[in-house]
N, C-alpha and C. Protein backbone atom coordinates (compact mmCIF):
# COMPACT_ATOMS: atom_id res chain seq x y z
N UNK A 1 122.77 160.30 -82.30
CA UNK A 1 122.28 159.33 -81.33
C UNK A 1 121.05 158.59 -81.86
N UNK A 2 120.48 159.11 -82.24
CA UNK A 2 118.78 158.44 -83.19
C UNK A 2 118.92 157.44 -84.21
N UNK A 3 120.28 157.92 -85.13
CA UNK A 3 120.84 157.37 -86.12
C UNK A 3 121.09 155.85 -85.40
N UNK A 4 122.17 156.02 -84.66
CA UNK A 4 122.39 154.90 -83.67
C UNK A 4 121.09 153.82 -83.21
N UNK A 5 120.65 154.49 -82.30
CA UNK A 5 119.12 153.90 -81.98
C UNK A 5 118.67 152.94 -83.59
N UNK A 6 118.11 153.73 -84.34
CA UNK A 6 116.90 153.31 -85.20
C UNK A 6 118.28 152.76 -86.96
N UNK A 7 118.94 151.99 -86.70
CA UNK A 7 119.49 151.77 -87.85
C UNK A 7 118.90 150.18 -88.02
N UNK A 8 119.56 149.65 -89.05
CA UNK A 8 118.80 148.50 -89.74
C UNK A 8 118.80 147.19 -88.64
N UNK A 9 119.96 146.95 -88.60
CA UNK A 9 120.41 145.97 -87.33
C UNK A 9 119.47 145.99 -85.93
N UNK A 10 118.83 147.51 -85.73
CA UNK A 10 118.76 147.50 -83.89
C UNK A 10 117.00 147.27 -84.68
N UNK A 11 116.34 147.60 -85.64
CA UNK A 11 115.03 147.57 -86.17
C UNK A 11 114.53 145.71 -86.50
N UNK A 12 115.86 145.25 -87.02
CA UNK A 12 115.86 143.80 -87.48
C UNK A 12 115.36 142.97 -86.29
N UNK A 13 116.61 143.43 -85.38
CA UNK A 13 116.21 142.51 -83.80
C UNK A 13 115.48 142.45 -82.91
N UNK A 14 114.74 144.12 -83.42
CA UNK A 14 113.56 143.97 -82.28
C UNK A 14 112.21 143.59 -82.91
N UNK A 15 112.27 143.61 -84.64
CA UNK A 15 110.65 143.03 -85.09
C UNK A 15 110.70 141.52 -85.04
N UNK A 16 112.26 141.07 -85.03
CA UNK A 16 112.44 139.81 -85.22
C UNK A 16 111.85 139.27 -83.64
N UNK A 17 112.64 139.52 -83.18
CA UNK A 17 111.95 139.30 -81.60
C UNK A 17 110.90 139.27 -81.50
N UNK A 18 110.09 140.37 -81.46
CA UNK A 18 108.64 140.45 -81.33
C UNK A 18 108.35 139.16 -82.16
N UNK A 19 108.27 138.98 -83.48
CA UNK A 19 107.91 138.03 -84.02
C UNK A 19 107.85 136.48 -83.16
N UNK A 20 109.55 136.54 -82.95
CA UNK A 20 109.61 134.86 -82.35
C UNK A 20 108.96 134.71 -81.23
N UNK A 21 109.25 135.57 -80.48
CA UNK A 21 108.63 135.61 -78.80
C UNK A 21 106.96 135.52 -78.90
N UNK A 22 106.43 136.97 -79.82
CA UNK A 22 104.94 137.27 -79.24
C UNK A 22 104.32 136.14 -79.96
N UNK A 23 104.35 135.91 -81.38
CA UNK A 23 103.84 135.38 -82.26
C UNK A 23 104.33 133.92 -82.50
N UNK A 24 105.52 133.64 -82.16
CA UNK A 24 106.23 132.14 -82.53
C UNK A 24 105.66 131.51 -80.84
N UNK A 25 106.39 131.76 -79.72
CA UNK A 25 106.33 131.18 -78.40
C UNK A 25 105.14 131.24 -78.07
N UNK A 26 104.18 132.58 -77.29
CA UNK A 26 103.81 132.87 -76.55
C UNK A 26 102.63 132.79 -77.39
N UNK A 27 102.30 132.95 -78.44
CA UNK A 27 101.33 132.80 -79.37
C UNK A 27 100.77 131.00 -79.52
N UNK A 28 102.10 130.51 -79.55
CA UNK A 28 101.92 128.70 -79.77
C UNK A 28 101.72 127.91 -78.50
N UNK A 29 101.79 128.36 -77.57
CA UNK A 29 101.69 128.36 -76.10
C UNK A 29 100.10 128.43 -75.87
N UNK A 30 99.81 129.79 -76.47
CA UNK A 30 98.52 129.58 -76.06
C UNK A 30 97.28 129.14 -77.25
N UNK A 31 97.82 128.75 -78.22
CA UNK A 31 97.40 127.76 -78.95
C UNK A 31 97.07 126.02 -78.34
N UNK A 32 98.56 125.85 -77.77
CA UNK A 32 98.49 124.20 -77.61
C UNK A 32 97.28 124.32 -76.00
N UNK A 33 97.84 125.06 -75.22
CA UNK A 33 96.78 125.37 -73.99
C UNK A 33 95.74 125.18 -74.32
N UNK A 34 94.57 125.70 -75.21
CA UNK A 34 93.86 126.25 -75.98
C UNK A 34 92.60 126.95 -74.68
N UNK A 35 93.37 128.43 -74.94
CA UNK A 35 92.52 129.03 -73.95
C UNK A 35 90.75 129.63 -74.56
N UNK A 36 90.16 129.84 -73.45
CA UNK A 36 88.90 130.58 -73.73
C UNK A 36 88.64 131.38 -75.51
N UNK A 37 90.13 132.05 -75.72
CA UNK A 37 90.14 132.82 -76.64
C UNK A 37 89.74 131.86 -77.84
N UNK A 38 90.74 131.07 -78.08
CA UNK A 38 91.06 130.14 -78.73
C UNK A 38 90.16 129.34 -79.20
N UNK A 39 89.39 128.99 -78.46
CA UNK A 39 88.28 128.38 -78.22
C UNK A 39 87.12 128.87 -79.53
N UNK A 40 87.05 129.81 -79.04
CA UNK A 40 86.05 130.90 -79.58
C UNK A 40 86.02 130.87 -80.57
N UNK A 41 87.93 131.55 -81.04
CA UNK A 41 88.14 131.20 -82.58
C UNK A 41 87.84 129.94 -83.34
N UNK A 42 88.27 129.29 -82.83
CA UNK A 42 88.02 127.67 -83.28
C UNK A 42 86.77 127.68 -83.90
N UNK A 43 85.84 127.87 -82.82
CA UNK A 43 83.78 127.99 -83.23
C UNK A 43 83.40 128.92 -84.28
N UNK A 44 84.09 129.94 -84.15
CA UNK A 44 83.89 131.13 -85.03
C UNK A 44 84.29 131.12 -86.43
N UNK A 45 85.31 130.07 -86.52
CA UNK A 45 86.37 129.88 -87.65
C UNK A 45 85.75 128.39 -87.80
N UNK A 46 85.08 127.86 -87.33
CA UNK A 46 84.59 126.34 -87.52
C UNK A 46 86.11 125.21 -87.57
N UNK A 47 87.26 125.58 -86.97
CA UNK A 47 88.06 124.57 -87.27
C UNK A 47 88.27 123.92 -86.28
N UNK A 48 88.68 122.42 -86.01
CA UNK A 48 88.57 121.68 -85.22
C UNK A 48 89.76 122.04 -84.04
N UNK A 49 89.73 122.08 -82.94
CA UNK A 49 90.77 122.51 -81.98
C UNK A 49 91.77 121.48 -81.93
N UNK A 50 91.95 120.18 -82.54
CA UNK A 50 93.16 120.00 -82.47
C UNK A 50 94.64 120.76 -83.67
N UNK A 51 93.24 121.09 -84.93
CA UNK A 51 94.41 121.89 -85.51
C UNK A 51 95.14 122.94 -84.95
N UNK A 52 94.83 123.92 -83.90
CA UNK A 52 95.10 125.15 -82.94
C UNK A 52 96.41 124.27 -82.21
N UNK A 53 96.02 123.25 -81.78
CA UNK A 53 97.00 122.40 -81.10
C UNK A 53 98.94 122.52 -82.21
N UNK A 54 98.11 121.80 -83.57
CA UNK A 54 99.50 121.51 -84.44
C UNK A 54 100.14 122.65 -84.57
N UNK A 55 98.74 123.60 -85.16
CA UNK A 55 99.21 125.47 -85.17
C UNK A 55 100.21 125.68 -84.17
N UNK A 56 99.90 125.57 -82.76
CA UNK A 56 100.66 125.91 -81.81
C UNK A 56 102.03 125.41 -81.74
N UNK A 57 102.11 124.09 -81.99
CA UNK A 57 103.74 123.55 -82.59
C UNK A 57 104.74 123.79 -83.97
N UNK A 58 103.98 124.37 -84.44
CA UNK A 58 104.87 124.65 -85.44
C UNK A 58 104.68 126.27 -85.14
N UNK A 59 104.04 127.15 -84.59
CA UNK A 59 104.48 128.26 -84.06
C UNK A 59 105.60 128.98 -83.15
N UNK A 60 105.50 127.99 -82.29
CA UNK A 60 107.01 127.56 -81.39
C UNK A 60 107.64 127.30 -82.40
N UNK A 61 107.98 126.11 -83.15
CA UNK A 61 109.19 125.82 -83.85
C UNK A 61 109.41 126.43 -84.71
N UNK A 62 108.90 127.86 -85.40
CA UNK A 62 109.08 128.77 -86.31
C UNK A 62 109.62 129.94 -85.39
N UNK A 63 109.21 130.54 -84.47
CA UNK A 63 109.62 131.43 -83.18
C UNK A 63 111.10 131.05 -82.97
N UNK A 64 111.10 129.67 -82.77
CA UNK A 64 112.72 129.62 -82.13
C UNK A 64 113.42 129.32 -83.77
N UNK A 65 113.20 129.16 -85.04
CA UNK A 65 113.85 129.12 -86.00
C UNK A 65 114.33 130.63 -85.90
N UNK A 66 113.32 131.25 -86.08
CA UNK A 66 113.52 132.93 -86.83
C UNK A 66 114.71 133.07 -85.78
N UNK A 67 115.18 133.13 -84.80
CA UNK A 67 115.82 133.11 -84.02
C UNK A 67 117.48 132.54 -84.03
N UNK A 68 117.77 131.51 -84.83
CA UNK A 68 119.03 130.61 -85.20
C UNK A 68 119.63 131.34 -86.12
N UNK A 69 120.65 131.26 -85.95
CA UNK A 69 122.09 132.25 -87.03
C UNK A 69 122.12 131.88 -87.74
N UNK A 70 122.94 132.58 -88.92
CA UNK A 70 122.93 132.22 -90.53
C UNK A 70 123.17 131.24 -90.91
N UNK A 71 123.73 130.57 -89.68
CA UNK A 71 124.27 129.11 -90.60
C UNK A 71 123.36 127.93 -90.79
N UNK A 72 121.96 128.87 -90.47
CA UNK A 72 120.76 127.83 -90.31
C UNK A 72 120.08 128.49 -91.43
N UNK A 73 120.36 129.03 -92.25
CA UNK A 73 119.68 129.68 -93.20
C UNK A 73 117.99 129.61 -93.88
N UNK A 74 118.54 127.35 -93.80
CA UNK A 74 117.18 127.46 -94.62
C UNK A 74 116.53 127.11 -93.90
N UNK A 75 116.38 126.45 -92.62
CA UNK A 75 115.14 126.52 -91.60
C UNK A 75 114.84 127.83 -91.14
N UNK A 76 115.58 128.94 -91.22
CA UNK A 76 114.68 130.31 -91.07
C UNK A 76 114.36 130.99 -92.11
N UNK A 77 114.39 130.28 -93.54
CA UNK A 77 113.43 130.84 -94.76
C UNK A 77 112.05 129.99 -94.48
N UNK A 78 112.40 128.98 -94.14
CA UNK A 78 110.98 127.59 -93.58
C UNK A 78 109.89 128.81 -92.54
N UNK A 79 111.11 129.32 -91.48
CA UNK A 79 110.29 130.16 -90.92
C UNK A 79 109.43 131.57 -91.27
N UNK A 80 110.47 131.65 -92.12
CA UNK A 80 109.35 133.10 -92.62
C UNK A 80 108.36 132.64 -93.79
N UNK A 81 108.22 132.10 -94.18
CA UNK A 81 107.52 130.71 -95.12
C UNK A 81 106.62 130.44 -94.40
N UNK A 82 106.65 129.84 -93.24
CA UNK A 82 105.53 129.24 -92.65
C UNK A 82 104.47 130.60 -91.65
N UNK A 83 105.28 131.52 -91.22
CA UNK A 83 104.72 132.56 -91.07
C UNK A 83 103.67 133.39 -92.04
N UNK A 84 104.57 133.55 -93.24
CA UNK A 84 103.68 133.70 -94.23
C UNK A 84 102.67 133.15 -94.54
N UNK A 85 102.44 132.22 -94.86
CA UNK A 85 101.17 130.93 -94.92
C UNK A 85 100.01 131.32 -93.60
N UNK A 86 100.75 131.48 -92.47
CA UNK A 86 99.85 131.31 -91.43
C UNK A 86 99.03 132.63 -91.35
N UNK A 87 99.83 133.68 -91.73
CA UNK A 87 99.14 134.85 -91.80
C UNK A 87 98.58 135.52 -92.68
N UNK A 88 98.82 134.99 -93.74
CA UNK A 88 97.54 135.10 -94.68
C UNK A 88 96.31 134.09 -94.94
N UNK A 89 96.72 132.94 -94.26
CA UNK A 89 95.41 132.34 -94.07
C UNK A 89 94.58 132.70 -92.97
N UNK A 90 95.20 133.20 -91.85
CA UNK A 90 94.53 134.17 -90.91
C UNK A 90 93.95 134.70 -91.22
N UNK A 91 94.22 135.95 -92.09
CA UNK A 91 93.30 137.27 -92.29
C UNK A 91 92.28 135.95 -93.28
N UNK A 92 92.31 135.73 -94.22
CA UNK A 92 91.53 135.18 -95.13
C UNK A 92 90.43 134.57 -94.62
N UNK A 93 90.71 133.49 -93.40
CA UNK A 93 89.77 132.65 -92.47
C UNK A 93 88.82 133.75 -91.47
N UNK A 94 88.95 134.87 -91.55
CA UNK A 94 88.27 135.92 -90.86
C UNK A 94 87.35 136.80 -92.04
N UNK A 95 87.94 136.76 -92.82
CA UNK A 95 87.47 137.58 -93.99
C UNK A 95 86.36 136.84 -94.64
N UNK A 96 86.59 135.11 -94.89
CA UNK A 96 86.13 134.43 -95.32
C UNK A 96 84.09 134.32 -94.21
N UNK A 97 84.84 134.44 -92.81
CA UNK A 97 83.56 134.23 -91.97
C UNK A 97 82.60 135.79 -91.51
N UNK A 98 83.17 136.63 -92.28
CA UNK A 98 81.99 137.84 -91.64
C UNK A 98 82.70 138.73 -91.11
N UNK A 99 84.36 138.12 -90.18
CA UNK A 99 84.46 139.10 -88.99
C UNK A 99 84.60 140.73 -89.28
N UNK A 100 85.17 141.15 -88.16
CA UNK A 100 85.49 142.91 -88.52
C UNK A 100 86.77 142.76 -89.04
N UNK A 101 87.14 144.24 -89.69
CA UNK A 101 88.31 144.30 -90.11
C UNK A 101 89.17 144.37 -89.41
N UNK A 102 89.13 144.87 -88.28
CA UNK A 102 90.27 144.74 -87.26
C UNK A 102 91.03 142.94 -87.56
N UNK A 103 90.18 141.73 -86.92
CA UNK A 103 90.60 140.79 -87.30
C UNK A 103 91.08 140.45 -88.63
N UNK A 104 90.67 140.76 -89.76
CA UNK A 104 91.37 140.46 -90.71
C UNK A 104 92.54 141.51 -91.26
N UNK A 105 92.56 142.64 -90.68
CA UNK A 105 93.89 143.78 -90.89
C UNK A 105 95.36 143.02 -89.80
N UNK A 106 94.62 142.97 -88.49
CA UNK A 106 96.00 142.34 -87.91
C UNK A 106 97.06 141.56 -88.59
N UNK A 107 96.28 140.32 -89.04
CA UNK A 107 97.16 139.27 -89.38
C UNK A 107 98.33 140.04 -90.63
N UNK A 108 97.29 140.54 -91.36
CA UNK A 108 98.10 141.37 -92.60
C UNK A 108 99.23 142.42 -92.26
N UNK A 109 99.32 143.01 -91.31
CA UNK A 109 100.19 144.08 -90.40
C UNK A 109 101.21 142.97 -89.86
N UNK A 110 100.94 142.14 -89.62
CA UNK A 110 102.12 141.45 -88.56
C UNK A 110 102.81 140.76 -89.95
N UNK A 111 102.19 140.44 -91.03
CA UNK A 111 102.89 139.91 -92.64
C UNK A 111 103.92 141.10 -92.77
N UNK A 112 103.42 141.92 -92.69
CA UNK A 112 104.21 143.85 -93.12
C UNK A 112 105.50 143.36 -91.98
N UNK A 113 105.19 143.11 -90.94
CA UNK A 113 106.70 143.36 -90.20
C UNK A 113 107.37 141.76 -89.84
N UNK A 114 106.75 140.85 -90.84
CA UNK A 114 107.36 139.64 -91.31
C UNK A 114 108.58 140.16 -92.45
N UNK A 115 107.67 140.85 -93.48
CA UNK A 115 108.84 140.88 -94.37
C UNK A 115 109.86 142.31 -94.26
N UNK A 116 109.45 143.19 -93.39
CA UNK A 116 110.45 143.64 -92.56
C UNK A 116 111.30 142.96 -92.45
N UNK A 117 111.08 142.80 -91.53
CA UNK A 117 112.31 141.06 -91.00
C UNK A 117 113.22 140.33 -91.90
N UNK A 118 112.74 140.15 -92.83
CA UNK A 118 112.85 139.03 -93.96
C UNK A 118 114.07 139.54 -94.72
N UNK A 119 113.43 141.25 -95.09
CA UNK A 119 113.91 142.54 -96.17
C UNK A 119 115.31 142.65 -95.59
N UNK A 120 115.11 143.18 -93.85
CA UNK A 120 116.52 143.31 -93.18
C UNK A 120 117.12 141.90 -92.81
N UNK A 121 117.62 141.06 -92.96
CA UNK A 121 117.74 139.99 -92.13
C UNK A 121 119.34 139.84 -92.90
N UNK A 122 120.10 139.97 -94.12
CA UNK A 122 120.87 140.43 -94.85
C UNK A 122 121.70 140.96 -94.88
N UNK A 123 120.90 142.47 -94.26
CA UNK A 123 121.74 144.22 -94.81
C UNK A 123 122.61 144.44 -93.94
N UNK A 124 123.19 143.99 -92.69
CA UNK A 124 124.55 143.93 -91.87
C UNK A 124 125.09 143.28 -91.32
């Protein structure tokens, strides 16, 4: 039964998910919004808040790529591509300003279950 549960396929769809949903949608959502949080970062990170804005659109449109069937192949290599980019300039733009490691470990952890994703996306 575990076997069942935790095989490559049921692991693929749920980091993939997480990915598109937490990090592609709901992540770019509250980018374009640009809430309190956001904000902060912006000041903290010195970057101008309309980039958070573009961030936020091409976060959505990478969320719902990772998401499209094989026959979309190369707009969801675009997506794990552009994920990549974003999350290592994340940690870097934190690393670069002082913050704690927490902020600059996240971004790098959510890269780890990018190429999860990436590794399984293939194998069935």
């Amino acid at each position: 039964m575990i076997t069942k549960i935790f095989n490559k396929k049921t692991i693929y769809f749920v980091i993939t998910a997480f990915l598109a949903i937490m990090v592609g949608i709901v992540g770019g959502v509250v980018d374009i919004i640009q809430t309190p949080v956001v904000i902060e970062a912006s000041k903290a990170l010195a970057y101008p808040l309309y980039f958070f804005t573009l961030l936020g659109v091409f976060k959505i449109l990478g969320g719902i790529a990772l998401l499209l069937p094989r026959k979309f192949e190369n707009l969801r290599f675009l997506a794990y591509a552009g994920f990549s980019f974003d999350f290592i300039f994340a940690s870097f733009s934190h690393f670069s300003v002082g913050d704690g490691i927490v902020k600059i470990v996240v971004p790098l952890l959510f890269l780890i279950l990018l190429a999860i994703s990436y590794n399984l996306k293939n194998k069935f």
